[in-house]
N, C-alpha and C. Protein backbone atom coordinates (compact mmCIF):
# COMPACT_ATOMS: atom_id res chain seq x y z
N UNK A 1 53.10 125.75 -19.79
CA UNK A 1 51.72 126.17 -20.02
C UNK A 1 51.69 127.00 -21.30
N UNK A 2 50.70 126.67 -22.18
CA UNK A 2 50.54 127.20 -23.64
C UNK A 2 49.31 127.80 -23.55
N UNK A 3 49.09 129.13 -22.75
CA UNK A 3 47.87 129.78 -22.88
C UNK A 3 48.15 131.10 -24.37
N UNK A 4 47.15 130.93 -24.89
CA UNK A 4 47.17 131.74 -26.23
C UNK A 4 46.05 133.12 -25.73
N UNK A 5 46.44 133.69 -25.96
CA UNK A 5 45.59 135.12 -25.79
C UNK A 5 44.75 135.45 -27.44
N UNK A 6 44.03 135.60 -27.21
CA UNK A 6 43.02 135.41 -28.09
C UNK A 6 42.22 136.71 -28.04
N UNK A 7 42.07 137.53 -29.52
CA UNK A 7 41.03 138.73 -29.51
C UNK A 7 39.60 138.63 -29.49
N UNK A 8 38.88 138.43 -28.49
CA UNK A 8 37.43 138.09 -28.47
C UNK A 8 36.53 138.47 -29.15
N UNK A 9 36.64 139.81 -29.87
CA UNK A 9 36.05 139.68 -31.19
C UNK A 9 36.19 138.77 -32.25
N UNK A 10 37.17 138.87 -32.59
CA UNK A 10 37.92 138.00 -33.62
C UNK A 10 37.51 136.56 -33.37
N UNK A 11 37.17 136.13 -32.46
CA UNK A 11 36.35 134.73 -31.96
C UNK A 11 34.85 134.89 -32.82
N UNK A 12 34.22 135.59 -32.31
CA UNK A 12 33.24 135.85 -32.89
C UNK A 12 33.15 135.97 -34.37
N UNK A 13 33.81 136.41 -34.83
CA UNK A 13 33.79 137.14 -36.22
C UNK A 13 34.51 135.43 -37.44
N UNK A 14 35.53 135.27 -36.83
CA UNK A 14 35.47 133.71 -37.30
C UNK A 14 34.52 132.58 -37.09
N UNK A 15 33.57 133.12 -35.91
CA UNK A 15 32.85 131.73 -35.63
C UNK A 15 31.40 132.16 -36.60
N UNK A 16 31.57 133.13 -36.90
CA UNK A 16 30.60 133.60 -37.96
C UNK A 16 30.77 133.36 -39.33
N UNK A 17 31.65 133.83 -39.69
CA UNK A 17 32.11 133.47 -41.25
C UNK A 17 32.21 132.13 -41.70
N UNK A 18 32.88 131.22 -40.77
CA UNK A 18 33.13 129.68 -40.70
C UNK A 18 31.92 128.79 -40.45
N UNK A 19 30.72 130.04 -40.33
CA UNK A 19 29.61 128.93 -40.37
C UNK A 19 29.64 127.80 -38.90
N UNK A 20 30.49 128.27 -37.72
CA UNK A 20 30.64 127.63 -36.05
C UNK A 20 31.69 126.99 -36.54
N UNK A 21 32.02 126.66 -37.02
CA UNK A 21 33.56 125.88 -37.19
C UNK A 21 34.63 126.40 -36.44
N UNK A 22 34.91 128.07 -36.61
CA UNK A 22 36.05 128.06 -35.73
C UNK A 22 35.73 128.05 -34.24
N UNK A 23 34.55 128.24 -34.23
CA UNK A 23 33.57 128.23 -32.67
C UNK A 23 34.00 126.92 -32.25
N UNK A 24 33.59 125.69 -32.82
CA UNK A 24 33.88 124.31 -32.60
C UNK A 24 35.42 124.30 -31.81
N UNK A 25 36.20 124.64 -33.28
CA UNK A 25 37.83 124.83 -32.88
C UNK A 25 38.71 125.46 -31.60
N UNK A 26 37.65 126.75 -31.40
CA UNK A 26 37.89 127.66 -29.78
C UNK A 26 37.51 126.96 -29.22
N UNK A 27 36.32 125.88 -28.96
CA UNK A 27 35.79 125.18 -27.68
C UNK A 27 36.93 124.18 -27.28
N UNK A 28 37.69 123.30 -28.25
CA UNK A 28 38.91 122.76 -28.52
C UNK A 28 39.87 122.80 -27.80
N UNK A 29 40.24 124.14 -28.45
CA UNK A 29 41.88 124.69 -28.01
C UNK A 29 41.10 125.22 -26.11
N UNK A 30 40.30 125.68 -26.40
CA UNK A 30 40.48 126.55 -24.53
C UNK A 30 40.00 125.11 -23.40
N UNK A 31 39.58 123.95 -23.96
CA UNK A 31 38.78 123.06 -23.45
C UNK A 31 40.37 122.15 -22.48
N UNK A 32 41.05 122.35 -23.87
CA UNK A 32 42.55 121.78 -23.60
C UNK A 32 43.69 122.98 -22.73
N UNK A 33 43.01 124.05 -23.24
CA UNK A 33 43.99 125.01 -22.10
C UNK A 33 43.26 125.39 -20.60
N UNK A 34 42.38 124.75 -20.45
CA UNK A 34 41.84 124.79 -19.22
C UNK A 34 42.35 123.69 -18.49
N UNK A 35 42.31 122.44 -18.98
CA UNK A 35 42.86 121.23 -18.46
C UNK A 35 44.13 121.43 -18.32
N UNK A 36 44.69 122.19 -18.90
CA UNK A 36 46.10 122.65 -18.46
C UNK A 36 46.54 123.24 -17.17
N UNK A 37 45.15 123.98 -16.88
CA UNK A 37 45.72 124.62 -15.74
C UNK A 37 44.85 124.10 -14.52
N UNK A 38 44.38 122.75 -14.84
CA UNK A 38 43.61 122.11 -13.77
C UNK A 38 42.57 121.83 -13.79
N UNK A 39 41.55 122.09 -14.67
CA UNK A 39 40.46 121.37 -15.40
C UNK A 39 40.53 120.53 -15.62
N UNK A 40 39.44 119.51 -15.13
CA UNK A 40 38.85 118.08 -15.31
C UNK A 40 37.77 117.58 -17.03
N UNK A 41 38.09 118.60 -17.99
CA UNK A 41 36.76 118.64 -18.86
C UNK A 41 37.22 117.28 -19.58
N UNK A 42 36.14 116.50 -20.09
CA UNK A 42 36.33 115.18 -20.30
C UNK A 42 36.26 115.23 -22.00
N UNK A 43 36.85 114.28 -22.70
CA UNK A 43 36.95 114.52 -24.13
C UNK A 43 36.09 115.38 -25.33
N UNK A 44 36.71 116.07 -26.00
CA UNK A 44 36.16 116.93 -26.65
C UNK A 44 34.84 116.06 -27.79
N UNK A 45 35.04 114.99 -28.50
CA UNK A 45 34.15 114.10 -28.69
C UNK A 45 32.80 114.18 -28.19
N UNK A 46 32.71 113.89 -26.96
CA UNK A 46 31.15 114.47 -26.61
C UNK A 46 30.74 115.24 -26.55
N UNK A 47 31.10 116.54 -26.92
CA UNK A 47 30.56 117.53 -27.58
C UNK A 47 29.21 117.49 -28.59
N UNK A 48 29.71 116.19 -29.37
CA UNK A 48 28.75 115.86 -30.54
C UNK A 48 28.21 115.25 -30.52
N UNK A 49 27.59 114.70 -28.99
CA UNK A 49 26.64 113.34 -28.88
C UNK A 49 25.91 114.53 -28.27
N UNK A 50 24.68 114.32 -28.92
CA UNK A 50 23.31 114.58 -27.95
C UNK A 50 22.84 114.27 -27.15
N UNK A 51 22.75 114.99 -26.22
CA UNK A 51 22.23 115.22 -24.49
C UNK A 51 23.58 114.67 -24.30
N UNK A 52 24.54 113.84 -24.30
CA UNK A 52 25.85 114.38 -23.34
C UNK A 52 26.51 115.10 -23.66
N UNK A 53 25.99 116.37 -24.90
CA UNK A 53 27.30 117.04 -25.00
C UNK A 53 25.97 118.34 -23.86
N UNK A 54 25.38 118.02 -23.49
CA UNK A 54 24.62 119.34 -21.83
C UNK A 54 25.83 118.41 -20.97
N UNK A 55 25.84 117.25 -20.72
CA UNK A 55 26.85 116.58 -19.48
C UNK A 55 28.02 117.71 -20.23
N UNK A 56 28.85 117.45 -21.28
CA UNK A 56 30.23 117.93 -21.51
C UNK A 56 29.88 119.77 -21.24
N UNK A 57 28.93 120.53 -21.60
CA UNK A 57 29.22 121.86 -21.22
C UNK A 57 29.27 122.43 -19.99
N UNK A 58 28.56 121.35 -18.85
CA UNK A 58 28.68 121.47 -17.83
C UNK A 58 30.03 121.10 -17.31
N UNK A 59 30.71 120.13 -17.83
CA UNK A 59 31.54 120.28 -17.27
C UNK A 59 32.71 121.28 -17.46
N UNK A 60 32.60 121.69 -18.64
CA UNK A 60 33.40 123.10 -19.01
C UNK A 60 33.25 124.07 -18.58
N UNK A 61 31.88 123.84 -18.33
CA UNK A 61 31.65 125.35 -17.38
C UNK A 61 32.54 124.90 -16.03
N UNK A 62 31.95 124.02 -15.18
CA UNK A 62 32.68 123.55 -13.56
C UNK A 62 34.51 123.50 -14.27
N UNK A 63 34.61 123.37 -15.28
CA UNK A 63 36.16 123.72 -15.17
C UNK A 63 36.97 124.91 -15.26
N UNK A 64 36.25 125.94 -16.10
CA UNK A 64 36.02 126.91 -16.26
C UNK A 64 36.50 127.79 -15.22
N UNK A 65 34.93 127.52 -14.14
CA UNK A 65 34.75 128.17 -13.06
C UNK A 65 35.83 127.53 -11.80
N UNK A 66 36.26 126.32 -11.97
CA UNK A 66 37.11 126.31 -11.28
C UNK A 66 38.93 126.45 -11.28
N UNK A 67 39.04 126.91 -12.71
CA UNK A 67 39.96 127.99 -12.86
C UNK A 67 40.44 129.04 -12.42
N UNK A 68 39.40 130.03 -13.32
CA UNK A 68 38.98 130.94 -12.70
C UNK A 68 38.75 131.27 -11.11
N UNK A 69 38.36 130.24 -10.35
CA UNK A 69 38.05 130.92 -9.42
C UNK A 69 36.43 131.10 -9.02
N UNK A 70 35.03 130.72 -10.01
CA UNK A 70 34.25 131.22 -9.94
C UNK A 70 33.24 130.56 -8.79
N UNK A 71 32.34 131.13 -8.21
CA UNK A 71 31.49 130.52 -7.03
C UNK A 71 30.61 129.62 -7.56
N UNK A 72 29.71 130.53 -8.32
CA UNK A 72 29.10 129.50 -8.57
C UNK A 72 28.68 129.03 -9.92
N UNK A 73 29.12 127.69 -10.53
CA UNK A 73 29.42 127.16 -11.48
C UNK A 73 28.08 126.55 -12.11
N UNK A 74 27.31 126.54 -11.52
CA UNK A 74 25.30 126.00 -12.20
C UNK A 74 24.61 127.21 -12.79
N UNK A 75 25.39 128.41 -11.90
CA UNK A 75 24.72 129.64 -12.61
C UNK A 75 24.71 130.10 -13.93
N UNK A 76 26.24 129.58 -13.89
CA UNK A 76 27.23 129.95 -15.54
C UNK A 76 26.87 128.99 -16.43
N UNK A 77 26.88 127.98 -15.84
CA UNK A 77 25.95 126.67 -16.78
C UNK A 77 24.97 126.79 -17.43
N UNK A 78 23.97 127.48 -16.38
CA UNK A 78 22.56 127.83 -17.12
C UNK A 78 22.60 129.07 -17.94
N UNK A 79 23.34 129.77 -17.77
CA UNK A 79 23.70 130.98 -18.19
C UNK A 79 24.24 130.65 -20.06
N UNK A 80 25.32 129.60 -19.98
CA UNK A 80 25.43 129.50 -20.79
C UNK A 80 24.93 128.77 -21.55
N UNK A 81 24.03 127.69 -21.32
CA UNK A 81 23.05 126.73 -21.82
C UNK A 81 22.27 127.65 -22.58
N UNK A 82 21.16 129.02 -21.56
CA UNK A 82 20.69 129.75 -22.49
C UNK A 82 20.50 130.69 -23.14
N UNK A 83 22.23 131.41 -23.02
CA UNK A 83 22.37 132.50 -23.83
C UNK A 83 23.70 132.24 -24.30
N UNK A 84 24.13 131.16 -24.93
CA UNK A 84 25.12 130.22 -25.54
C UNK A 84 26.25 131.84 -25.83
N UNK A 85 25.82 132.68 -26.60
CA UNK A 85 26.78 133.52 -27.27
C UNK A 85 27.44 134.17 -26.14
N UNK A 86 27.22 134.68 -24.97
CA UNK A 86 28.03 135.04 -24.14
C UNK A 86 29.31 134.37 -23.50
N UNK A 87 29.34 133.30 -23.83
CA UNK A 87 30.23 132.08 -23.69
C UNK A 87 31.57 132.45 -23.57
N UNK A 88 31.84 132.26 -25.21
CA UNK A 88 33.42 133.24 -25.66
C UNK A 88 33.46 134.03 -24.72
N UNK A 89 32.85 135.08 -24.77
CA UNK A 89 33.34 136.16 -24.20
C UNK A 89 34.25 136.57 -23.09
N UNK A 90 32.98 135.48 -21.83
CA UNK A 90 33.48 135.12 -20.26
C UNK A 90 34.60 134.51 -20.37
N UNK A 91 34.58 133.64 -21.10
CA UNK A 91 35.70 132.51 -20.91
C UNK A 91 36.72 133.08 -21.65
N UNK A 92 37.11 133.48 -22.98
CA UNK A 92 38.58 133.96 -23.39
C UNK A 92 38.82 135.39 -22.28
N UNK A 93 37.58 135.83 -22.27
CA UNK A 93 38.29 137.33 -21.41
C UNK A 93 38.89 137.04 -20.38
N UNK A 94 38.70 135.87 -19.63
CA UNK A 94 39.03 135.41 -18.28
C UNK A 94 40.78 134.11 -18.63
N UNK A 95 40.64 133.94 -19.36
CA UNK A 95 41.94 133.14 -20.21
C UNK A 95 42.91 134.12 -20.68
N UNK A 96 42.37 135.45 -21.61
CA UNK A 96 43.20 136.49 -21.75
C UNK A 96 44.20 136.83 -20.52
N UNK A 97 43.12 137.45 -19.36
CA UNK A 97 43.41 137.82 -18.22
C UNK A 97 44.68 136.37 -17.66
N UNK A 98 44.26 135.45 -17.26
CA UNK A 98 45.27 134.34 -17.27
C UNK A 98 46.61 134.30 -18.15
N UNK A 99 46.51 134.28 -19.11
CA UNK A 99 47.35 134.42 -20.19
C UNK A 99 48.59 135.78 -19.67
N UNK A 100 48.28 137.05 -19.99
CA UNK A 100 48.62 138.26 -19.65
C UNK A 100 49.17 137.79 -17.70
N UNK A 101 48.62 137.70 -17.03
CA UNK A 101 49.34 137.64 -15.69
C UNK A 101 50.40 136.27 -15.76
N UNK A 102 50.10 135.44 -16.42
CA UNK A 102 51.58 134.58 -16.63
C UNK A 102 52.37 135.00 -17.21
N UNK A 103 52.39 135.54 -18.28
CA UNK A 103 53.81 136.29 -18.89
C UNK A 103 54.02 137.49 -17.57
N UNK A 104 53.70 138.12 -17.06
CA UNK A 104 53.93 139.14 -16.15
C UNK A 104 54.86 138.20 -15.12
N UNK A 105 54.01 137.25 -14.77
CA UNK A 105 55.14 136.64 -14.02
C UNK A 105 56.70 136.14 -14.29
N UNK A 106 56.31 135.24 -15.59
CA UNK A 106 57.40 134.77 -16.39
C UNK A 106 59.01 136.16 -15.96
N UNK A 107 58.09 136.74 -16.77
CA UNK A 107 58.73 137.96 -16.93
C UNK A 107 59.89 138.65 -15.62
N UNK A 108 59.15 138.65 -14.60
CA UNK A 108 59.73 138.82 -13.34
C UNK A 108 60.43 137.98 -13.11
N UNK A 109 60.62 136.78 -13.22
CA UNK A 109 61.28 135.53 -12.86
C UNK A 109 62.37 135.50 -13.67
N UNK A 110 62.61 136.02 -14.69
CA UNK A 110 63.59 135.98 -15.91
C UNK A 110 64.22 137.74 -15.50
N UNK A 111 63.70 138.81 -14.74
CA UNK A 111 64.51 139.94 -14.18
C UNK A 111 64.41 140.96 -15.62
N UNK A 112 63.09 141.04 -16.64
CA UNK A 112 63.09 141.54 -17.15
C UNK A 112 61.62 142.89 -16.92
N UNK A 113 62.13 144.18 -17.09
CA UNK A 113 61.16 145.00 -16.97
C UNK A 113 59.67 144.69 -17.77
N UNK A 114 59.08 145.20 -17.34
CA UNK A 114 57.57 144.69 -17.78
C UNK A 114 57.23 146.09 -18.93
């Protein structure tokens, strides 16, 4: 598993300067590190078709949330449908968090102090 820990500002602050490009690129990389850990999200491609890239965010969200752990996955959908910028946030902070408790584990498993 190749989870990257990522500074959630720093998301922001590139997806600004880059004009959404690196925004594009984070939807990418975490779209593929979600499917890593059991996410169903279906090719990054439809992203860029209109009206199925609402099918593709939904399903990022339901993969997302079923990562994570989250209940309920239509909430976060709509949530993120219409306040798009909170997005990053939920999702790397919750990948961070992922990220950080796998090396913790790693770590234990290999008999090294934390």
């Amino acid at each position: 598993m190749a989870l990257k820990e990522r500074n959630i500002l720093l998301v922001y602050i590139l997806s600004f300067i880059t004009l959404g490009i690196y925004y594009l690129y984070w939807l990418y990389k975490t779209k593929n590190e979600l499917n890593e850990l059991g996410a169903n999200i279906p090719s990054f491609i439809l992203y860029f078709i209109p009206i199925v890239n609402i099918y593709w965010l939904y399903r990022y969200t339901e993969g997302w949330a079923h990562v994570t752990k989250k209940d309920n996955a239509i909430l976060y959908f709509i949530l993120f449908l219409l306040v798009g910028i909170i997005k990053p946030y939920l999702v790397q902070r919750d990948l961070n968090e992922i990220a950080r408790n796998y090396g913790k584990q790693q770590m234990m498993r290999q008999g090294m102090p934390q």
